[in-house]
C-alpha atoms as a PDB file:
ATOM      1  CA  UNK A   1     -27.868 -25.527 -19.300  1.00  0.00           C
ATOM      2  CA  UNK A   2     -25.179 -23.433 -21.121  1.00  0.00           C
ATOM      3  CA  UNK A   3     -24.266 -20.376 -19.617  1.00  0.00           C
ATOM      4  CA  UNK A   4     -22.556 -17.860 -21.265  1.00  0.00           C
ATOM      5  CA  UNK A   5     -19.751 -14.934 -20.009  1.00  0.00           C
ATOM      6  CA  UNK A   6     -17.814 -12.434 -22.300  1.00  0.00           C
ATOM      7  CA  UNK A   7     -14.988 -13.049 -19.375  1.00  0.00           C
ATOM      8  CA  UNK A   8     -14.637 -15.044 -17.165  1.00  0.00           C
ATOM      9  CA  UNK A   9     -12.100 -14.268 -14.445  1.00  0.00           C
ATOM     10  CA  UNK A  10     -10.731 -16.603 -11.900  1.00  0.00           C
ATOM     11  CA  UNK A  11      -9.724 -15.687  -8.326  1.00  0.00           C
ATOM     12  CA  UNK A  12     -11.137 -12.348  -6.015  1.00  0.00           C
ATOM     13  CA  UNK A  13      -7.855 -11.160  -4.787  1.00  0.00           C
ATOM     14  CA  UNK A  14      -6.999  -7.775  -5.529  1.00  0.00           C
ATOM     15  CA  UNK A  15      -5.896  -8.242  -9.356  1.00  0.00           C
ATOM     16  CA  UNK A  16      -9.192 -10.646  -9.676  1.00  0.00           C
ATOM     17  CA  UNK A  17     -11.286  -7.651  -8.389  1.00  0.00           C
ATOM     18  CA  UNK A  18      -9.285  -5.235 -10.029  1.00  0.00           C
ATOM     19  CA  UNK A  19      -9.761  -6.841 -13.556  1.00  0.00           C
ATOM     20  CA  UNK A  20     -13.281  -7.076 -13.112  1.00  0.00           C
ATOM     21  CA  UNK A  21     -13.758  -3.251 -12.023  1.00  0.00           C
ATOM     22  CA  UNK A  22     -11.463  -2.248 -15.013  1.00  0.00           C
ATOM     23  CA  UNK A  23     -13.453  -4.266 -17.395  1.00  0.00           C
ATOM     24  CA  UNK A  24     -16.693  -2.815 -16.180  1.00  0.00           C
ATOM     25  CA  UNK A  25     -14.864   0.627 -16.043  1.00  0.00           C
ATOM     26  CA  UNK A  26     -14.018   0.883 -19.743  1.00  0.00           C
ATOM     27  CA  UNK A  27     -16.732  -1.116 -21.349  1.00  0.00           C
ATOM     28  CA  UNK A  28     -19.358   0.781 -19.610  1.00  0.00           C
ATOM     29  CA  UNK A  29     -20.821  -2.327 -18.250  1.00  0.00           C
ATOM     30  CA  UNK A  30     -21.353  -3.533 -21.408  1.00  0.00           C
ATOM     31  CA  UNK A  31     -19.134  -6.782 -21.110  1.00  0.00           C
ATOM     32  CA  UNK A  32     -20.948  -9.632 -19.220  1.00  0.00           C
ATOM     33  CA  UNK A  33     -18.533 -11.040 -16.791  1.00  0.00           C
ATOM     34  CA  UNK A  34     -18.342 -13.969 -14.034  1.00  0.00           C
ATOM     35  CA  UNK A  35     -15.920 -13.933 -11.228  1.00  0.00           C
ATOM     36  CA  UNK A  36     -14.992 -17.439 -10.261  1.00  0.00           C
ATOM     37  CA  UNK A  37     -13.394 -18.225  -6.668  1.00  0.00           C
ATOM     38  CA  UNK A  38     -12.500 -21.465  -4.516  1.00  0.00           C
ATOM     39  CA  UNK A  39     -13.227 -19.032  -1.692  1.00  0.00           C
ATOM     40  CA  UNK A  40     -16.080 -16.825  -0.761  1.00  0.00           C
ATOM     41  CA  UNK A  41     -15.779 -13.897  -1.925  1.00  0.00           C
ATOM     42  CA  UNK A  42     -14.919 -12.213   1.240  1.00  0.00           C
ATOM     43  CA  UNK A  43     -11.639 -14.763   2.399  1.00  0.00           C
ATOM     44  CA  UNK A  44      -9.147 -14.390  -0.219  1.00  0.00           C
ATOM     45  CA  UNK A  45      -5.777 -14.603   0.837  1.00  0.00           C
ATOM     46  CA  UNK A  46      -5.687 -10.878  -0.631  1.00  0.00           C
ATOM     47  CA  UNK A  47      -8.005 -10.397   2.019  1.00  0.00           C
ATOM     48  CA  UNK A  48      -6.084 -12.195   4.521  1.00  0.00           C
ATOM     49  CA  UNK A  49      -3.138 -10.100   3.873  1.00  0.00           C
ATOM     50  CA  UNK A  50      -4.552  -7.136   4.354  1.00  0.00           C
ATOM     51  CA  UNK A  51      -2.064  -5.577   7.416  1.00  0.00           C
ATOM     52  CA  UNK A  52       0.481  -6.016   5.200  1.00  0.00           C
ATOM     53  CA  UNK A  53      -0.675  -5.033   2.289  1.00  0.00           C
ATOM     54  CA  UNK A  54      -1.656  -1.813   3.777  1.00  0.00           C
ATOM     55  CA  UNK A  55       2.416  -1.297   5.539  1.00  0.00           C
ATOM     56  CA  UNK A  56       3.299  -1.782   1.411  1.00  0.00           C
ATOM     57  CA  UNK A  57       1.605   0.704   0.346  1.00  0.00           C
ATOM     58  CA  UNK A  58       2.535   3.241   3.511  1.00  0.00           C
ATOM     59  CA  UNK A  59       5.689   2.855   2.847  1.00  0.00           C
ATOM     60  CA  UNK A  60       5.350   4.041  -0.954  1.00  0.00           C
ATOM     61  CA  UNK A  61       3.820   6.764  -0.088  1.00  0.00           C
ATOM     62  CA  UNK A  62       6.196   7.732   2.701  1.00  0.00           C
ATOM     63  CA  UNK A  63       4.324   7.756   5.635  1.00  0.00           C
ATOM     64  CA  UNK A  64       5.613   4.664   8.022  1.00  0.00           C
END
């Protein structure tokens, strides 16, 4: 069985999940896409980091 992808995009950490809602965004869902991960979806080590991911982005925006 061959299964075929337009992209194919490794990894659901933020810039994995961020491609693959950009791609969608500006091809109006026209691109068929797979989203590959060692991981489920859900454990990431995006996802693992997200305490401090959320003091970054605080901090640029001025508020800790």
């Amino acid at each position: 069985m061959i299964i075929d992808h337009d992209v194919i995009i490794l990894g659901t950490g933020l810039a994995g999940l961020r491609a693959a809602v950009e791609i969608a965004r500006k091809s109006d869902d026209g691109v068929n896409m797979a989203i590959v991960s060692k991981v489920q979806l859900m454990r990431s080590h995006s996802v693992c980091a997200e305490g401090g991911t959320r003091l970054y982005f605080a901090r640029r925006k001025g508020t800790v």
